[in-house]
Protein backbone atom coordinates (compact mmCIF):
# COMPACT_ATOMS: atom_id res chain seq x y z
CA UNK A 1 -14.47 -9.43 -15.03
CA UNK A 2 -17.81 -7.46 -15.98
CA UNK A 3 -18.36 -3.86 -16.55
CA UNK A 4 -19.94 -2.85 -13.58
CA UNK A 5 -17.27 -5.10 -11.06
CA UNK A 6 -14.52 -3.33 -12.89
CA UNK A 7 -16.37 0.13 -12.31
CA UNK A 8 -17.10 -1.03 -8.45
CA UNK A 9 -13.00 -1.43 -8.48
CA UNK A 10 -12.43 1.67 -9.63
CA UNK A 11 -14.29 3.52 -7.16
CA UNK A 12 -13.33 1.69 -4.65
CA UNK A 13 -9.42 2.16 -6.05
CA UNK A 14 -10.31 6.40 -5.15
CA UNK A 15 -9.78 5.77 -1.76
CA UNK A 16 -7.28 2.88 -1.46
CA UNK A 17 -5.01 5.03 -4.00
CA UNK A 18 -3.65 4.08 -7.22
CA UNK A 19 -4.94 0.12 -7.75
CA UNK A 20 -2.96 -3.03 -8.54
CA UNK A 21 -6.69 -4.69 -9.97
CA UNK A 22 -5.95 -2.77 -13.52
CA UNK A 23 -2.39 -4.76 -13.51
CA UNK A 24 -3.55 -8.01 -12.77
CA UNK A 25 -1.95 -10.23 -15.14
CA UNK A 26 -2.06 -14.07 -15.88
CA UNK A 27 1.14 -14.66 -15.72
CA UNK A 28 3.54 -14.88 -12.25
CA UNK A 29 5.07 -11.82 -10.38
CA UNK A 30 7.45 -10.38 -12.17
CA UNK A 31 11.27 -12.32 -11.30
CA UNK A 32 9.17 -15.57 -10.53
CA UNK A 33 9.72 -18.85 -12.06
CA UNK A 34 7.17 -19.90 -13.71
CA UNK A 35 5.09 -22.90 -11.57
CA UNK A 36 7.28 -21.67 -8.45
CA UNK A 37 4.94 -21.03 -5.55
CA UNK A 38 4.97 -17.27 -4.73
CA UNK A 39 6.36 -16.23 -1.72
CA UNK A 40 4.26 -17.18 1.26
CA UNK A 41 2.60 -20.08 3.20
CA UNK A 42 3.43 -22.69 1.81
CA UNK A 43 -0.08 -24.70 2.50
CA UNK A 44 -1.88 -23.23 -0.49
CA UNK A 45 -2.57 -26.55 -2.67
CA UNK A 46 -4.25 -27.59 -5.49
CA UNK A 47 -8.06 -28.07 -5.54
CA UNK A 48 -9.39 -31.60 -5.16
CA UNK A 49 -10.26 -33.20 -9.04
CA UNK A 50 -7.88 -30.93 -10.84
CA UNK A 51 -8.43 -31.93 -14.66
CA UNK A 52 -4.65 -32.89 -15.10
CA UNK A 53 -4.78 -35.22 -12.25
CA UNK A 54 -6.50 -38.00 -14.21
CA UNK A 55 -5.16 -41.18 -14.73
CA UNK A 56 -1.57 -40.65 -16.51
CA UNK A 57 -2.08 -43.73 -19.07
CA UNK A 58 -6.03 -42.46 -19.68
CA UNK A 59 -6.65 -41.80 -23.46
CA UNK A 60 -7.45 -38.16 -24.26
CA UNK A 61 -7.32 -38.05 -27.92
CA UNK A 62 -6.43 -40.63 -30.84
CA UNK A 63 -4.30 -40.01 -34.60
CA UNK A 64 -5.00 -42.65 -36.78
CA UNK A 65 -5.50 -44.72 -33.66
CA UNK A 66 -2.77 -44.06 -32.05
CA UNK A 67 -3.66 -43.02 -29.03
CA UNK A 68 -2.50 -39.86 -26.75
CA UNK A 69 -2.52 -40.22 -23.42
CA UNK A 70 -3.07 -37.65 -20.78
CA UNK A 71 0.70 -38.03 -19.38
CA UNK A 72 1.49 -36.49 -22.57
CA UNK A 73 -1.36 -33.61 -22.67
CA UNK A 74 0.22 -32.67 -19.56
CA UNK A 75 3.91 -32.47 -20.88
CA UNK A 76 2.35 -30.35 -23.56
CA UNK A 77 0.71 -28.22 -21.71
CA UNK A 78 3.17 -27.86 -18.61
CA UNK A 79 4.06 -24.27 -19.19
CA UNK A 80 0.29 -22.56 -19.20
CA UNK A 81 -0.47 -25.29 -16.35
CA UNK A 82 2.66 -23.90 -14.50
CA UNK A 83 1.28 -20.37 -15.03
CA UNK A 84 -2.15 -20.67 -13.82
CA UNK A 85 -0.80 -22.57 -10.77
CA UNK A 86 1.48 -20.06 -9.63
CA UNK A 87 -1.00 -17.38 -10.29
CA UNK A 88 -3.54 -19.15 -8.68
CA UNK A 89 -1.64 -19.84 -5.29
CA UNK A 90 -0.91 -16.05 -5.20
CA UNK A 91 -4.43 -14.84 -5.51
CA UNK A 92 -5.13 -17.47 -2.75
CA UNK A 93 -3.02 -15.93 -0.45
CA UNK A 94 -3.92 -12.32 -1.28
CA UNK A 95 -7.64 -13.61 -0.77
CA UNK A 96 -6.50 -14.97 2.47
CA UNK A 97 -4.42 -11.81 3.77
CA UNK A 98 -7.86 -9.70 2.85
CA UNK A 99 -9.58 -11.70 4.50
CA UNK A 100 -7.20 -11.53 7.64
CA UNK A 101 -7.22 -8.03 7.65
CA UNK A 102 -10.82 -7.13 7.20
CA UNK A 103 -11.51 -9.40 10.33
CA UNK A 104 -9.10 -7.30 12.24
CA UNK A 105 -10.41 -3.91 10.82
CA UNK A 106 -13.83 -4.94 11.41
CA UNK A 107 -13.18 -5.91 15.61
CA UNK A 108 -10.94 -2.72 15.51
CA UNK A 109 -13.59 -0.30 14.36
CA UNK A 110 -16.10 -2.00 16.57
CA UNK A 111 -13.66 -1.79 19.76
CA UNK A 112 -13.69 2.13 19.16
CA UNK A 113 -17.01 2.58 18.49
CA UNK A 114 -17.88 0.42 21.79
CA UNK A 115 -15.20 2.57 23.71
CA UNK A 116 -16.22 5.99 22.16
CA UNK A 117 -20.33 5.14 22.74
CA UNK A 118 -19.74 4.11 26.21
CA UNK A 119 -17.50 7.38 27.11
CA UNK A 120 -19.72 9.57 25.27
CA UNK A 121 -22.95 8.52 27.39
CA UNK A 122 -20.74 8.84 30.95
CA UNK A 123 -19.91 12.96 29.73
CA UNK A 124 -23.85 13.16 28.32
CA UNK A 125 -24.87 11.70 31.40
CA UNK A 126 -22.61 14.07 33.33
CA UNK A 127 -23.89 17.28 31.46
CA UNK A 128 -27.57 15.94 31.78
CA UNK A 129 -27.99 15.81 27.91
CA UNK A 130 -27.87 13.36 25.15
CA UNK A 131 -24.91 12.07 22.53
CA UNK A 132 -26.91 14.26 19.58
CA UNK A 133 -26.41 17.55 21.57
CA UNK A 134 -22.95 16.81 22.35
CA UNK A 135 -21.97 16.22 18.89
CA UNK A 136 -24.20 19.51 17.62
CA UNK A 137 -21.82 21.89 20.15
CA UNK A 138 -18.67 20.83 18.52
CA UNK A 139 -17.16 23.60 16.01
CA UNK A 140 -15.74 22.39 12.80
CA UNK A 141 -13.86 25.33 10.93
CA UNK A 142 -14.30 25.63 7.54
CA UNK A 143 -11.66 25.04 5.05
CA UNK A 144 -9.64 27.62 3.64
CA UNK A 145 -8.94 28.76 -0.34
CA UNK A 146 -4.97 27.99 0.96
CA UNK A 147 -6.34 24.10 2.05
CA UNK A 148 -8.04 23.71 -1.68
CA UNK A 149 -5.08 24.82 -3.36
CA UNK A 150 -2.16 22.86 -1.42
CA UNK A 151 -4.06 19.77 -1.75
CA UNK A 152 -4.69 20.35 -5.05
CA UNK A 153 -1.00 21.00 -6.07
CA UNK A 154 -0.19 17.72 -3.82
CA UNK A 155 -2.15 15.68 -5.96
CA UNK A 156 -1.96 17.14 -9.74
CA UNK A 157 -0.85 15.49 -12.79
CA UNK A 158 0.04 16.12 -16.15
CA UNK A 159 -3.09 15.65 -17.13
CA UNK A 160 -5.15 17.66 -14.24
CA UNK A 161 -7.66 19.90 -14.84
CA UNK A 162 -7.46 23.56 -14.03
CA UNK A 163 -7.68 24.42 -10.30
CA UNK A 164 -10.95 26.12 -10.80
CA UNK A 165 -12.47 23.52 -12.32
CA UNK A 166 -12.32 21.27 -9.41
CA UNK A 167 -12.10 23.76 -6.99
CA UNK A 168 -15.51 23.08 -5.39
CA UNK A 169 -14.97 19.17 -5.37
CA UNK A 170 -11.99 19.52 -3.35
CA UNK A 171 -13.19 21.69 -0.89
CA UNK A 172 -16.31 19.61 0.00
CA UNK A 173 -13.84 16.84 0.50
CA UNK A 174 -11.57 18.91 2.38
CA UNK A 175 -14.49 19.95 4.49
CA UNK A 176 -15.32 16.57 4.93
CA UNK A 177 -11.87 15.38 6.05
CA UNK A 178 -12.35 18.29 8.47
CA UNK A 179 -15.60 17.35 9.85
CA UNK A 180 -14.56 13.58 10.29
CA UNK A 181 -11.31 14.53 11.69
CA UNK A 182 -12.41 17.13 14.13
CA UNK A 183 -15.33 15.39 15.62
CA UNK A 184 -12.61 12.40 16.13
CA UNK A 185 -10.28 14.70 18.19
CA UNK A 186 -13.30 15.46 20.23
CA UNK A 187 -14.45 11.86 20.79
CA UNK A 188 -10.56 10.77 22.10
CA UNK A 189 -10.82 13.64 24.15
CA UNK A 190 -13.81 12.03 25.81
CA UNK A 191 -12.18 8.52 25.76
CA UNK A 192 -8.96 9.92 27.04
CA UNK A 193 -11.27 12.16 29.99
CA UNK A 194 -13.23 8.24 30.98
CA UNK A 195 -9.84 6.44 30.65
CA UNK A 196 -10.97 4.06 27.47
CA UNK A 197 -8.12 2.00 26.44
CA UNK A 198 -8.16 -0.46 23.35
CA UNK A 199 -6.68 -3.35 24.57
CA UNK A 200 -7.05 -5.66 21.55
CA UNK A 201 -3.91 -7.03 19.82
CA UNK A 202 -2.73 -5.72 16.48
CA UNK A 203 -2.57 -7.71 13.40
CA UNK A 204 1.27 -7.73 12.65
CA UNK A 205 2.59 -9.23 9.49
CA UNK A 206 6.30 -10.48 8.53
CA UNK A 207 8.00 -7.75 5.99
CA UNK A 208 12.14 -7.46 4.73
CA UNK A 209 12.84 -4.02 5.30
CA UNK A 210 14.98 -4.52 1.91
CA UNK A 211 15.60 -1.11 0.29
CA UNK A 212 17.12 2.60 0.86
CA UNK A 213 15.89 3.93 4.18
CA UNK A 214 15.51 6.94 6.35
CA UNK A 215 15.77 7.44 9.93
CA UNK A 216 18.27 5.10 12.34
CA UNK A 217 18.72 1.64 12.09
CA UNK A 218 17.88 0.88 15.54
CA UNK A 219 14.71 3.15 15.46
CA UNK A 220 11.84 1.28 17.44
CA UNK A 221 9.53 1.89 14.56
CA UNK A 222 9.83 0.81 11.02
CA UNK A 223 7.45 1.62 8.24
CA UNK A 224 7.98 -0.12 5.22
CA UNK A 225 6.23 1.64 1.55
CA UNK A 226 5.64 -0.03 -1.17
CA UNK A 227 5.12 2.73 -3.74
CA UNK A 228 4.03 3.51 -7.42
CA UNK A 229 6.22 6.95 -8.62
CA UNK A 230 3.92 7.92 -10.97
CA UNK A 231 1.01 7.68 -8.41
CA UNK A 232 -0.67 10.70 -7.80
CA UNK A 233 -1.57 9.10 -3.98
CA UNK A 234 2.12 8.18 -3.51
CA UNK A 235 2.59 11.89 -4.20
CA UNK A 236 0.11 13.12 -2.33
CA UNK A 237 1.33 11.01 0.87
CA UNK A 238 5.13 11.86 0.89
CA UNK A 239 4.32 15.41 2.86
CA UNK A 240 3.04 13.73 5.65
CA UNK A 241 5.65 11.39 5.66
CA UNK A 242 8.45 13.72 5.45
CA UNK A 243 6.84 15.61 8.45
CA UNK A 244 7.02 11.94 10.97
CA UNK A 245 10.31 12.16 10.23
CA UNK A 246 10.91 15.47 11.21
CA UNK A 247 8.07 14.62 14.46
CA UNK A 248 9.48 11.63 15.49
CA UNK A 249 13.34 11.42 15.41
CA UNK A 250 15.08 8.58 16.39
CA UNK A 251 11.90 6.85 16.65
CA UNK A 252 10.93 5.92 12.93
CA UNK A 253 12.83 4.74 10.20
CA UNK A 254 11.47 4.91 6.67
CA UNK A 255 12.16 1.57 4.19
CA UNK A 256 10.80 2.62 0.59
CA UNK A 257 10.03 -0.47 -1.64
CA UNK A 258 9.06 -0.04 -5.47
CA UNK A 259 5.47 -1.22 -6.59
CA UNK A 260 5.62 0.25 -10.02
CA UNK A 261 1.78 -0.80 -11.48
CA UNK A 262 2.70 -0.55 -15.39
CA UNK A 263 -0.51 -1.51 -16.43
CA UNK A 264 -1.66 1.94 -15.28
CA UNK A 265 1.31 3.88 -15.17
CA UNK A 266 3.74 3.19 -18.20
CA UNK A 267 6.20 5.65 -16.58
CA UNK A 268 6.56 4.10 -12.83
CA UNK A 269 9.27 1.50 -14.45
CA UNK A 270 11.04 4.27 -15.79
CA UNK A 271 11.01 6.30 -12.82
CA UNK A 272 11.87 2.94 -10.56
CA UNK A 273 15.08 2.04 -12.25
CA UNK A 274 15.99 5.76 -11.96
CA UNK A 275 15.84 5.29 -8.58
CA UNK A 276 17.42 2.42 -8.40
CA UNK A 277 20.40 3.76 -10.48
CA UNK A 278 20.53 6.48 -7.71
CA UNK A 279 20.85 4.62 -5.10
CA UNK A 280 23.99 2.83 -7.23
CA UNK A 281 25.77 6.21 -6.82
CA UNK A 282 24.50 6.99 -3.09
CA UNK A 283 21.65 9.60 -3.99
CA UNK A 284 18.56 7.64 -3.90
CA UNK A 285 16.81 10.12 -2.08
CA UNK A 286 17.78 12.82 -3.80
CA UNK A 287 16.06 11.27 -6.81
CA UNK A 288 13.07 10.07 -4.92
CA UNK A 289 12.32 13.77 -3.69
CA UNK A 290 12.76 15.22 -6.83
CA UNK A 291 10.30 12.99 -8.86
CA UNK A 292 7.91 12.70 -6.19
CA UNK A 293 8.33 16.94 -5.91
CA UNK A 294 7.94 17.98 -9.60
CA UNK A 295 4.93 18.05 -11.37
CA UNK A 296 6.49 17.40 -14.88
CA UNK A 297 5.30 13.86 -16.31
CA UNK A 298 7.95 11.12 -16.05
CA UNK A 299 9.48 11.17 -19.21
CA UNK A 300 13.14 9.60 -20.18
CA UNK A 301 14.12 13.25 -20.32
CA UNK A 302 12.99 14.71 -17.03
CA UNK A 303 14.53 11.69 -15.20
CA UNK A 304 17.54 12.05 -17.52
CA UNK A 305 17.31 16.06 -15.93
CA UNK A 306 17.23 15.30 -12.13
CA UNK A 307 20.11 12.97 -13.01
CA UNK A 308 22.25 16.00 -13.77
CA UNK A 309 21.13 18.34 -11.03
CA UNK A 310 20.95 15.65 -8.43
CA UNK A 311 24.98 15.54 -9.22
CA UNK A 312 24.99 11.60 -10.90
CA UNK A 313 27.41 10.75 -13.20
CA UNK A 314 25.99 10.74 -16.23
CA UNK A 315 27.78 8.29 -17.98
CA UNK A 316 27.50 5.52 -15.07
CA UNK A 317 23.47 6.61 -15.11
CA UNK A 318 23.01 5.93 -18.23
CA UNK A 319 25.01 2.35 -18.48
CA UNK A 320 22.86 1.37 -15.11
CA UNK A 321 19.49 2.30 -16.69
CA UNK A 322 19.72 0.34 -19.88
CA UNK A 323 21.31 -2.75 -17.78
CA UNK A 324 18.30 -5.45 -17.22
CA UNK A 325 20.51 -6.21 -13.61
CA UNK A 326 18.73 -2.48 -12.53
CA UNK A 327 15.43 -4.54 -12.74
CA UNK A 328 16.45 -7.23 -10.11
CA UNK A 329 15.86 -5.28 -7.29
CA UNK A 330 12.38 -4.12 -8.44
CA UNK A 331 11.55 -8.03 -9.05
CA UNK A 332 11.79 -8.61 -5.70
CA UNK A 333 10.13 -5.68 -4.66
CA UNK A 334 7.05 -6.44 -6.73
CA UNK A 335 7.54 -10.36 -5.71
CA UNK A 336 7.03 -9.24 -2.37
CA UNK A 337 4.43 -6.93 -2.15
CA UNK A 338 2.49 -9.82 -4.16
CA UNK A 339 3.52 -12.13 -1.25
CA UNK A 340 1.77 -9.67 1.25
CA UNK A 341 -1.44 -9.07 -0.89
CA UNK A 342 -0.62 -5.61 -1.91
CA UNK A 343 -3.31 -4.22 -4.44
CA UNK A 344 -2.79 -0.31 -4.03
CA UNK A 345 -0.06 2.42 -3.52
CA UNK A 346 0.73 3.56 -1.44
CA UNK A 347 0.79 0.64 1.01
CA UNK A 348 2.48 1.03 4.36
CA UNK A 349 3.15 -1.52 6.81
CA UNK A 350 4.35 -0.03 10.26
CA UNK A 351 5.87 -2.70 12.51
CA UNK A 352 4.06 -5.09 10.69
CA UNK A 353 0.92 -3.40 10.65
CA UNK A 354 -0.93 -2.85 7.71
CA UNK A 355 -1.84 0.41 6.00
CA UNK A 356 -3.45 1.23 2.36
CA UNK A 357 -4.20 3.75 0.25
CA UNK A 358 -3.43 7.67 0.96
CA UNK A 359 -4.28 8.09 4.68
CA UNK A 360 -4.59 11.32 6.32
CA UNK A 361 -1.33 11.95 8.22
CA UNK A 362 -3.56 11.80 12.07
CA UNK A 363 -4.11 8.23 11.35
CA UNK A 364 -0.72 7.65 10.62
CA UNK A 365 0.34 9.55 14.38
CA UNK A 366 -2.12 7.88 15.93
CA UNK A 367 -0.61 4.43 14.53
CA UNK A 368 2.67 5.78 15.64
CA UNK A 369 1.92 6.68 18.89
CA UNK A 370 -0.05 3.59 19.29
CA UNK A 371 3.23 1.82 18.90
CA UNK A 372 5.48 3.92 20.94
CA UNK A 373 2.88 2.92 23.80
CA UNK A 374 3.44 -0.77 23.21
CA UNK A 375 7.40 -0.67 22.52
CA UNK A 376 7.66 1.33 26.52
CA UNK A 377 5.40 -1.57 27.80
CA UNK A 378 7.40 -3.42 30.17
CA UNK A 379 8.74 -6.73 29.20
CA UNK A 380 6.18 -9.84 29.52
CA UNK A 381 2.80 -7.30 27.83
CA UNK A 382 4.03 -6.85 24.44
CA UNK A 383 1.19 -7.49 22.17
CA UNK A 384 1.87 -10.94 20.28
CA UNK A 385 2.17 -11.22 16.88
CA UNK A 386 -0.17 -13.05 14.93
């Protein structure tokens, strides 16, 4: 990969949250057998003309004339030719997943636009005015020293720099937020005045709520995280997550999954099996809220720490965290969220539907209440999944 690509990345990795591209490895998924297919369709196949495809009794190489065929290049190479298949079949179906999902972003974008153009000319035409004076009469307020400073603690590290330092770059992204999100309330209210309704289906995909959850079992919404513990984004997300639980109960159950990205964060795996050894005694949440809550980097100690006020016992803590059978569960976690093209945390997927990076919490309500509106639709109009 080039300098500038990986830089492109990057950037692009500030607003999808912490990135899986710097812990892209040649080797398979963690818990996969080498050569396996990953998880997923299973009509992924090898390119046409593959090198090793030859003619098994063809001569590739000669010792004092005796020759080597490529039967036996392939025997000695099986292992690496195992690896790059496997990885190869997974980054074909991550290509194909992106690909699947920036179609349905790009007609979903375009619906709204269509809707919000269309309703916004019947109230301009209504007032006897134009879209540009509509827009200019909408009040955004402006954001508050109390706005820079709780989004700043949401989202500090270790290794932060002082609040005053940043101060001003926070609050022109705050402001921006604002602006974005305000002038969006006002547009639904003009959809929601002209009766504009999105009728296109969503893109649903298949995902094991496997792991400790929130919220009832028989809730009709389900989001599924797959989530880094030492990413700031992850951190930065869990208020807004906390509060749908608190703004819709009954109605949403919470399945966390672990993406630890050790490339980038040498503490996630740490923090993971910490969790996991939690969740051994019946306190998984406990732990989860009190790494994603305290600022302190994730060192053996800390987590050792919130093991003893969280009430573990220390002794079983410690045998479960040094046991490689605490990894399993994270194998399959990572396995998974490979399977479903997951390059970021925190990635949600809510009935299916697929959400990356730290998204402002409105996006996630209006998600929400999107789906409460198709799970009361009578039986025979449910949107399909695809």
């Amino acid at each position: 990969m080039n300098r500038s690509l990986k830089l492109s990345l990057a950037t692009l990795g500030l607003l999808l949250g912490c990135c899986a591209w710097a812990d892209t490895q040649t080797t398979p998924p963690a818990g996969q057998v080498p050569g396996a297919a990953p998880v997923g369709p299973a009509t992924i196949s090898d390119p046409e003309g593959m090198p090793a495809d030859g003619d098994p009794v063809a001569v590739v190489g000669k010792v004092m004339g005796k020759p080597i065929t490529l039967q036996e290049l392939d025997a000695a190479a099986a292992a690496r030719l195992a690896q790059q298949r496997a990885t190869y079949k997974l980054r074909r179906l991550q290509l194909d997943l992106e690909y699947q999902r920036g179609q349905q972003q790009a007609l979903e974008e375009e619906l709204r636009r269509l809707l919000t153009r269309q309703a916004t000319s019947l109230e301009a035409t209504a007032l006897k005015t134009n879209a540009l004076a509509l827009a200019g009469k909408v009040r955004v307020p402006e954001v508050t020293d109390e706005q820079v400073r709780e989004r700043y603690e949401s989202r500090k590290t270790g290794d932060s720099p002082p609040l005053e330092k940043v101060a001003a770059e926070i609050r022109a992204g705050l402001q921006q937020e604002l602006t974005a999100s305000t002038m969006e309330a006002y547009y639904a209210s003009l959809r929601s005045k002209y009766q504009a309704v999105a009728l296109l289906e969503p893109l649903r995909e298949t995902v094991r709520a496997d792991g400790p959850a929130r919220g009832p079992r028989d809730a009709p919404i389900t989001i599924v995280e797959f989530a880094d513990f030492q990413c700031p984004f992850c951190r930065g997300i869990e208020p807004a997550l906390q509060d749908l639980m608190k703004r819709y109960p009954g109605d949403l159950r919470l399945v966390f999954r672990n993406y630890p990205l050790t490339g980038i964060h040498p503490q996630a795996l740490p923090a993971a099996q910490a969790a996991v050894c939690a969740d051994r005694q019946g306190k998984f949440w406990e732990m989860h809220d009190a790494i994603l809550g305290d600022q302190a980097p994730l060192s053996i100690q800390s987590l050792r720490a919130i093991a003893g006020q969280i009430g573990l016992d220390k002794s079983a803590f410690e045998k479960c965290v040094h046991d490689d059978a605490v990894n399993t569960p994270i194998r399959a976690d990572q396995a998974a969220a490979d399977a479903l093209g997951v390059l970021a945390t925190p990635t949600l997927f809510i009935n299916g539907r697929f959400v990356q990076g730290g998204v402002a919490e409105d996006k996630l309500v209006e998600l929400i209440d999107d789906e409460l509106k198709r799970v009361a639709q009578p039986a025979g109009t449910a949107t399909a999944v695809r």
